[in-house]
PDB file of N, CA and C in Angstrom:
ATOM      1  N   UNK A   1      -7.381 -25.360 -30.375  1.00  0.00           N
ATOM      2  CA  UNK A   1      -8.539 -24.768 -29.748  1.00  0.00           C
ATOM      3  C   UNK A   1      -8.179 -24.000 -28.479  1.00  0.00           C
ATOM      4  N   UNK A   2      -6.829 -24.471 -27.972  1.00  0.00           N
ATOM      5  CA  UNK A   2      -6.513 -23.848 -27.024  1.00  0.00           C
ATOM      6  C   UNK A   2      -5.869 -22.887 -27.047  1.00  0.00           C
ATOM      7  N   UNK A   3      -5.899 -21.761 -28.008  1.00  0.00           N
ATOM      8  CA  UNK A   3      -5.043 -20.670 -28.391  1.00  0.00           C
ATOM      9  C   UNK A   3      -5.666 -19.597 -27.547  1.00  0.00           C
ATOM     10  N   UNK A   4      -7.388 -19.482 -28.005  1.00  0.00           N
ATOM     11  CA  UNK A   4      -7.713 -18.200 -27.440  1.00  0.00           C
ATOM     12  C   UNK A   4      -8.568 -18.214 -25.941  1.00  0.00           C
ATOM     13  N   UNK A   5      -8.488 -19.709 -25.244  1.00  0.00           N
ATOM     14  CA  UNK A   5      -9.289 -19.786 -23.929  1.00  0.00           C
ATOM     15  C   UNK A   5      -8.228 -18.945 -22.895  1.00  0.00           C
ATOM     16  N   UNK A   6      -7.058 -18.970 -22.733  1.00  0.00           N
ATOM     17  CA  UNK A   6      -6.104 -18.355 -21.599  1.00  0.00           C
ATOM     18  C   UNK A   6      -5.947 -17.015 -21.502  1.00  0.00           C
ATOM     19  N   UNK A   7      -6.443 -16.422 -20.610  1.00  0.00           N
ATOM     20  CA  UNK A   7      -6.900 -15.373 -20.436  1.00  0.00           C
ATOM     21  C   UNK A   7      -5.454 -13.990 -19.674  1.00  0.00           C
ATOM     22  N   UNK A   8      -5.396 -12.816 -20.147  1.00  0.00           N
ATOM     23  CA  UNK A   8      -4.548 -12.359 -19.180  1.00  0.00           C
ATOM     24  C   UNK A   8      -4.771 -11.638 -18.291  1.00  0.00           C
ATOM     25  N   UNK A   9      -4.641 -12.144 -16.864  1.00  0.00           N
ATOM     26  CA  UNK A   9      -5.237 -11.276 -15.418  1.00  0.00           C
ATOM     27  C   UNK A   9      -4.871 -10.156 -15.560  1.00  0.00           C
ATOM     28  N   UNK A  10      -5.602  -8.738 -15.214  1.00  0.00           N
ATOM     29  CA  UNK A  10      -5.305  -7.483 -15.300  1.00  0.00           C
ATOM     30  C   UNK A  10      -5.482  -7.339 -13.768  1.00  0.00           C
ATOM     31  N   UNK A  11      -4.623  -7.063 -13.323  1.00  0.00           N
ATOM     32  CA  UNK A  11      -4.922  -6.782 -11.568  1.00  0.00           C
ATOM     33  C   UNK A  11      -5.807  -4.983 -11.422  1.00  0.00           C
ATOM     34  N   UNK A  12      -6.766  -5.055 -10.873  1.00  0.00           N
ATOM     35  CA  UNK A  12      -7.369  -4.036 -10.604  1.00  0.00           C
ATOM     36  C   UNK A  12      -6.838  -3.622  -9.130  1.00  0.00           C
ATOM     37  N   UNK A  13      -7.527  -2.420  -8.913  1.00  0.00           N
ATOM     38  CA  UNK A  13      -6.781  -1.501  -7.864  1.00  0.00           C
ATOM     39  C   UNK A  13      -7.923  -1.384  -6.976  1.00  0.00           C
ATOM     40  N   UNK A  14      -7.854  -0.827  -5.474  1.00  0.00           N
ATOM     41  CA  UNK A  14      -8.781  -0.683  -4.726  1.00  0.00           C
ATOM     42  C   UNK A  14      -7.832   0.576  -3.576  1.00  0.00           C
ATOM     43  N   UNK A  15      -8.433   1.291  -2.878  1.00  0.00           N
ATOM     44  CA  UNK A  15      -7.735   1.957  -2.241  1.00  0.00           C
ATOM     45  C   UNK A  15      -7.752   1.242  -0.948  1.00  0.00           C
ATOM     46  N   UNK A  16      -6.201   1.238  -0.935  1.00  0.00           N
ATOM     47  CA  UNK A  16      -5.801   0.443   0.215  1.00  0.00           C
ATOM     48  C   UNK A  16      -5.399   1.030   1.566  1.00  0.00           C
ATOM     49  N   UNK A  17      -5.749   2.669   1.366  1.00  0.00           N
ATOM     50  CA  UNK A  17      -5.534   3.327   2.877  1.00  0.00           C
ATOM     51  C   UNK A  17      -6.756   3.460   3.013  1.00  0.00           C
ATOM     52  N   UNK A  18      -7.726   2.978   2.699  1.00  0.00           N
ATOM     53  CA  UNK A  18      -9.222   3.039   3.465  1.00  0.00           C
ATOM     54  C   UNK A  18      -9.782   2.141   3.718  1.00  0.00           C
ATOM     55  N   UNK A  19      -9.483   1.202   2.645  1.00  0.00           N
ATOM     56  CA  UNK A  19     -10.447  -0.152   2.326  1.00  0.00           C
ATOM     57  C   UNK A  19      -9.599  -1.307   2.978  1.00  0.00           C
ATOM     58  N   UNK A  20     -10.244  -2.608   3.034  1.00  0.00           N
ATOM     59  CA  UNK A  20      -9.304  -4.079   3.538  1.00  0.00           C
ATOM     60  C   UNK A  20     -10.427  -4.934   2.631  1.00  0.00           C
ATOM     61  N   UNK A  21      -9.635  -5.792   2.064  1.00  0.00           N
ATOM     62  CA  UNK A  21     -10.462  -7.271   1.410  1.00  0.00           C
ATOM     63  C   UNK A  21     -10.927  -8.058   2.363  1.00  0.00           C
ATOM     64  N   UNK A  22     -12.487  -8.379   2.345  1.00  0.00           N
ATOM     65  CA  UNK A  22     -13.017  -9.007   3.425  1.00  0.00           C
ATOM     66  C   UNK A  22     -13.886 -10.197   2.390  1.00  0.00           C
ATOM     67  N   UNK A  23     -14.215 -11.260   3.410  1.00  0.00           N
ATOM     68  CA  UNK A  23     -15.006 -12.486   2.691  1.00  0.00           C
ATOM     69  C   UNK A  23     -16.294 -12.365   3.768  1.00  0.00           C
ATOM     70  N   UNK A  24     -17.392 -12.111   3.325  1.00  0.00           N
ATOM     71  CA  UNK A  24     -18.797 -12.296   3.888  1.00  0.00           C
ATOM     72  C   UNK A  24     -18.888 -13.493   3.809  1.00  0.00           C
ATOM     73  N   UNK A  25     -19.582 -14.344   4.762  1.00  0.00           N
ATOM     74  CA  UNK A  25     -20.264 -15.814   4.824  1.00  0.00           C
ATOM     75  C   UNK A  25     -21.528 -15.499   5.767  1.00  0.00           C
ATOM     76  N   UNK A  26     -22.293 -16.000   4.980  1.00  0.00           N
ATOM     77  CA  UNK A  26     -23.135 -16.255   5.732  1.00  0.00           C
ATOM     78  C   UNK A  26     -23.477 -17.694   6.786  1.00  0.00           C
ATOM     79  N   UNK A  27     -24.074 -17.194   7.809  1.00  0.00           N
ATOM     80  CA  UNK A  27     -23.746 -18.321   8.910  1.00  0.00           C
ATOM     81  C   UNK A  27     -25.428 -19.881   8.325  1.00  0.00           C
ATOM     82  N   UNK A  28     -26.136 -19.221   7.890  1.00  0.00           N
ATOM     83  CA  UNK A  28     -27.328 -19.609   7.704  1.00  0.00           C
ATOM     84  C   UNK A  28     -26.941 -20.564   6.617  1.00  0.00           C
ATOM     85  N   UNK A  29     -26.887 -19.700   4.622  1.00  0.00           N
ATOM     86  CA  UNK A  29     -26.695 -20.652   3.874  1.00  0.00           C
ATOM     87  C   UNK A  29     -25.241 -20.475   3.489  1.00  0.00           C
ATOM     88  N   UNK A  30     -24.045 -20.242   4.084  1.00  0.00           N
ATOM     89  CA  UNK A  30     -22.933 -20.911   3.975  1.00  0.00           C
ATOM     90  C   UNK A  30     -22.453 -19.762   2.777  1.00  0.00           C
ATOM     91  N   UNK A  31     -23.425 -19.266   2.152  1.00  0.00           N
ATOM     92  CA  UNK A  31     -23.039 -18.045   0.817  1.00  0.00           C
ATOM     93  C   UNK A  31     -21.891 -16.943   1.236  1.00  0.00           C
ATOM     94  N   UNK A  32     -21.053 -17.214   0.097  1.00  0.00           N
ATOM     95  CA  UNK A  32     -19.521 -16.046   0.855  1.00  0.00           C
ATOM     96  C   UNK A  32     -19.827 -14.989  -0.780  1.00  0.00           C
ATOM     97  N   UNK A  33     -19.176 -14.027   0.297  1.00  0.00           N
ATOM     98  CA  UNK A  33     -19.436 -12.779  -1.091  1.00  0.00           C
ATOM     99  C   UNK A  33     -17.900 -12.003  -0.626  1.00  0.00           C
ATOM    100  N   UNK A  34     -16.901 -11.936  -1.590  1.00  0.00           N
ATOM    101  CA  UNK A  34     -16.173 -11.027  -1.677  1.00  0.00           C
ATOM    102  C   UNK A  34     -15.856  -9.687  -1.926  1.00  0.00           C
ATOM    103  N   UNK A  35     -15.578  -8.545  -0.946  1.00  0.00           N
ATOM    104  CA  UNK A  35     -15.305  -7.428  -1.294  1.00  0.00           C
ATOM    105  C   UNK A  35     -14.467  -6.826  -0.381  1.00  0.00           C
ATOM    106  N   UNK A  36     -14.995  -5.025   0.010  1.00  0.00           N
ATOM    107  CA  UNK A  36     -14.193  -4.361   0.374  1.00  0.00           C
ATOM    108  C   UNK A  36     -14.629  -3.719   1.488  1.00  0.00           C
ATOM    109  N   UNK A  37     -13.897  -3.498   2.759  1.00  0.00           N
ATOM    110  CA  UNK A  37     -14.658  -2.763   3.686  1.00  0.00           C
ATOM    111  C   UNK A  37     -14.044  -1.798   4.156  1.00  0.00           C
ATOM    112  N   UNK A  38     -14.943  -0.348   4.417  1.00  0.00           N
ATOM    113  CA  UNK A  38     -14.246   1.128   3.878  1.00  0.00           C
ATOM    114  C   UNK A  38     -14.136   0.714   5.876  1.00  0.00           C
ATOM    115  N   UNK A  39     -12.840   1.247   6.052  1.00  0.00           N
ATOM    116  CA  UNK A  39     -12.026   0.937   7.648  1.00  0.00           C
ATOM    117  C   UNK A  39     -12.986   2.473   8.275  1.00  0.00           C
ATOM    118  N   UNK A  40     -13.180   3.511   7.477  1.00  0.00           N
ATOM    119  CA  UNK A  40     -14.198   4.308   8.615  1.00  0.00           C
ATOM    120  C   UNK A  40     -14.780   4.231   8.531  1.00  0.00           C
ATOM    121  N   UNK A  41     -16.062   3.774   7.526  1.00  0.00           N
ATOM    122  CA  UNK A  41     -17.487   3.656   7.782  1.00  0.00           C
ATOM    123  C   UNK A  41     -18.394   2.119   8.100  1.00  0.00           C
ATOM    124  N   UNK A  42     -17.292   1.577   7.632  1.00  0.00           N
ATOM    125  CA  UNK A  42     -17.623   0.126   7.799  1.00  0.00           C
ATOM    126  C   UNK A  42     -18.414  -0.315   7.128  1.00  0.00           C
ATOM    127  N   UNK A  43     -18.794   0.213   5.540  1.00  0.00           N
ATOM    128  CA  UNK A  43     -19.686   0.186   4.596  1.00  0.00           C
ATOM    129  C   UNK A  43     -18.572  -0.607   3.932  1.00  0.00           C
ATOM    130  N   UNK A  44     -19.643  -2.120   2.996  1.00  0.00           N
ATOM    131  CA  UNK A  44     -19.092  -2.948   2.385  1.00  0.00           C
ATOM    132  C   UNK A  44     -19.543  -2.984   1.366  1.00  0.00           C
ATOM    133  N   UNK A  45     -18.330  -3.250   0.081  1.00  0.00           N
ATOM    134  CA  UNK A  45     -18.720  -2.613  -0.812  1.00  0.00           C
ATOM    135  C   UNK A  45     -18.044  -4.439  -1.626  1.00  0.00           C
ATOM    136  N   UNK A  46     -19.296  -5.119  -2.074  1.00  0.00           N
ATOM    137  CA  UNK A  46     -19.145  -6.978  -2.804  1.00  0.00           C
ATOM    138  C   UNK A  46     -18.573  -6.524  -4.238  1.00  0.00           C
ATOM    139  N   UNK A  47     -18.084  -7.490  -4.242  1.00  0.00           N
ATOM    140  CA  UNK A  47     -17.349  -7.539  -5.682  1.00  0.00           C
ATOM    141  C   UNK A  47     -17.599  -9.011  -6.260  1.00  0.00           C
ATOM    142  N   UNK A  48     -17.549  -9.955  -5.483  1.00  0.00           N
ATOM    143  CA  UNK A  48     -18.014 -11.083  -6.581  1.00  0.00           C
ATOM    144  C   UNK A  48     -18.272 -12.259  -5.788  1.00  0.00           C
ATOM    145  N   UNK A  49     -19.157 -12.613  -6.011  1.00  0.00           N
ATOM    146  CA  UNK A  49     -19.881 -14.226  -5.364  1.00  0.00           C
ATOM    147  C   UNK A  49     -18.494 -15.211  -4.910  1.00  0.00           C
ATOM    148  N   UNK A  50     -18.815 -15.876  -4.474  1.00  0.00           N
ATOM    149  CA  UNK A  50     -17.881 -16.605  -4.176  1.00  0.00           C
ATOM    150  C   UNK A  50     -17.868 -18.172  -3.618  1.00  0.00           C
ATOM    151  N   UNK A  51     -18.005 -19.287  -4.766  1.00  0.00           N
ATOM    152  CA  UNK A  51     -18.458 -20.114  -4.683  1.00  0.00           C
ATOM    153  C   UNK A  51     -17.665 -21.429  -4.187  1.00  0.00           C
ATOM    154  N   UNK A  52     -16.521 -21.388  -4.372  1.00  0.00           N
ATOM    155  CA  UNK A  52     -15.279 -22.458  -4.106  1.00  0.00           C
ATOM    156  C   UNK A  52     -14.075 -21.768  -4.367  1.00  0.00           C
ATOM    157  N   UNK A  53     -13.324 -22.510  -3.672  1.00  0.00           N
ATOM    158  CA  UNK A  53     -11.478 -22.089  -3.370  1.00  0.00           C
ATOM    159  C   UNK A  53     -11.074 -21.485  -4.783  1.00  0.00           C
ATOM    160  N   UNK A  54     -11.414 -22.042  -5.902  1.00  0.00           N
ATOM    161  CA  UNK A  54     -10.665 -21.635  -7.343  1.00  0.00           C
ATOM    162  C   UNK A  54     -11.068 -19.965  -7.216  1.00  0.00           C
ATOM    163  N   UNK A  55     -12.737 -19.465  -7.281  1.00  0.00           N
ATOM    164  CA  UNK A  55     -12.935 -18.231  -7.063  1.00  0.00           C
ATOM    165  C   UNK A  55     -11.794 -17.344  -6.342  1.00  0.00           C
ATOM    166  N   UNK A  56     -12.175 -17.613  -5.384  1.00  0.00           N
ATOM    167  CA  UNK A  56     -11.185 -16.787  -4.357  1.00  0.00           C
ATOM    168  C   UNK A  56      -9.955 -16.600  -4.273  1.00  0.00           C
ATOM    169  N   UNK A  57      -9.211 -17.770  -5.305  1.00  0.00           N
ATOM    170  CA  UNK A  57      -7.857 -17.005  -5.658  1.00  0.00           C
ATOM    171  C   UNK A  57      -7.962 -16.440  -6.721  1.00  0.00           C
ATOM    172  N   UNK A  58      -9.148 -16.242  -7.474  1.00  0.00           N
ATOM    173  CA  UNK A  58      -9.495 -15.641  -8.889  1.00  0.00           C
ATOM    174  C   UNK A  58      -9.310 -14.429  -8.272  1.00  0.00           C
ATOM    175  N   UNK A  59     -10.469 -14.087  -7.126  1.00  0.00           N
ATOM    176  CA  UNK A  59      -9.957 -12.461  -6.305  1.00  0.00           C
ATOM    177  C   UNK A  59      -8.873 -12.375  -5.911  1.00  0.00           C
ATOM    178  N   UNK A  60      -7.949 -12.881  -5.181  1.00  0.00           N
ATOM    179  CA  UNK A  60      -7.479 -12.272  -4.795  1.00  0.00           C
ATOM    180  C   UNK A  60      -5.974 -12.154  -5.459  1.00  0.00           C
ATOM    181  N   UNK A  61      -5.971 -13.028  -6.704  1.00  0.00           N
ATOM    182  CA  UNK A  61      -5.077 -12.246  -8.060  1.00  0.00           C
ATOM    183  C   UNK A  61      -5.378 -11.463  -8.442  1.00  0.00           C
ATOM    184  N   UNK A  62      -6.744 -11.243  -8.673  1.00  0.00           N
ATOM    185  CA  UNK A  62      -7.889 -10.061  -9.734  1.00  0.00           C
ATOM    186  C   UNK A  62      -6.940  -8.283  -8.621  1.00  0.00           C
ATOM    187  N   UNK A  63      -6.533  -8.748  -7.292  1.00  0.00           N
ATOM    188  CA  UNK A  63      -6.647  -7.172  -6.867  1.00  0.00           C
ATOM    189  C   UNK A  63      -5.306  -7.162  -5.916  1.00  0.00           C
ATOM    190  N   UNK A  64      -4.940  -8.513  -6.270  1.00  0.00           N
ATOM    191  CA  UNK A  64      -3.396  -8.456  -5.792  1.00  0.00           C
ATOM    192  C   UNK A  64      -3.414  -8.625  -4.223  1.00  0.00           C
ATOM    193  N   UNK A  65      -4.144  -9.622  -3.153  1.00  0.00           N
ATOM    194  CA  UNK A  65      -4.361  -9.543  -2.108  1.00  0.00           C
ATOM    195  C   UNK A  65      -3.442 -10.920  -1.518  1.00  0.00           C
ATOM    196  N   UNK A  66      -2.693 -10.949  -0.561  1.00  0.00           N
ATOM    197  CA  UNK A  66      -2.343 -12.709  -0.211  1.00  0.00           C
ATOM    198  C   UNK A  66      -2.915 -12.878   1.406  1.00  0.00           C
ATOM    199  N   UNK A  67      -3.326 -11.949   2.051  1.00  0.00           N
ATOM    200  CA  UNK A  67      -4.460 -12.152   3.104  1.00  0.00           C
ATOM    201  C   UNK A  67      -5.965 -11.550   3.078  1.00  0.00           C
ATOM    202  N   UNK A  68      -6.692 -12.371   3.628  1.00  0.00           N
ATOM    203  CA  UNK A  68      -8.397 -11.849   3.540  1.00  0.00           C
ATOM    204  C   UNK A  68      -8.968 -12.569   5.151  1.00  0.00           C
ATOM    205  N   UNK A  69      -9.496 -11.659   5.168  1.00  0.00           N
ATOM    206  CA  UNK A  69     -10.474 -12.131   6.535  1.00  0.00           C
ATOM    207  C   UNK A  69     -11.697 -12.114   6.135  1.00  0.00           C
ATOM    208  N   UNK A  70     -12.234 -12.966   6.900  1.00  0.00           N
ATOM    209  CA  UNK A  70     -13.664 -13.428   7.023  1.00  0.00           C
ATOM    210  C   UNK A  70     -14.522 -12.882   8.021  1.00  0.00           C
ATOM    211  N   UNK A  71     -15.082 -12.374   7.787  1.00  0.00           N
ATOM    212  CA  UNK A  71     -16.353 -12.199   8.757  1.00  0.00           C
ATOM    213  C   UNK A  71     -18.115 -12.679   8.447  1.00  0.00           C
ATOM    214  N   UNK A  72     -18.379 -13.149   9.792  1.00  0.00           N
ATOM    215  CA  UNK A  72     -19.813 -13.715   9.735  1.00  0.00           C
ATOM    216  C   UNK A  72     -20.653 -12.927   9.700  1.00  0.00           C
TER     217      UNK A  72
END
């Protein structure tokens, strides 16, 4: 049964001379949202909920990242 559950990560791309991987939290209900924030406009652009530690290394294999900052 376990033949076809393992999945193969395709790393997606993001432009990395504009953009930085950032983690939204909210200070209220604790809700983190992962994405991208364009370094000149400061427009953030979510890519995926983010519910516990397993997620978040789901991102940051999904786009090839080994640092992320947080902002409140």
């Amino acid at each position: 049964m376990g033949l076809f559950n393992k999945r193969k990560t395709e790393i997606k791309t993001y432009d990395r001379e504009r953009e930085y991987p950032v983690v939204r939290s909210s200070i209220c209900t604790g809700e983190k949202v992962a994405g991208f924030k364009d370094s000149e406009t400061g427009k953030f652009r979510d890519v995926m909920l983010i519910r516990n530690d397993k997620e978040l290394e789901t991102f940051k294999k999904l786009y090839d990242i080994e640092e992320i900052k947080t902002e409140y």
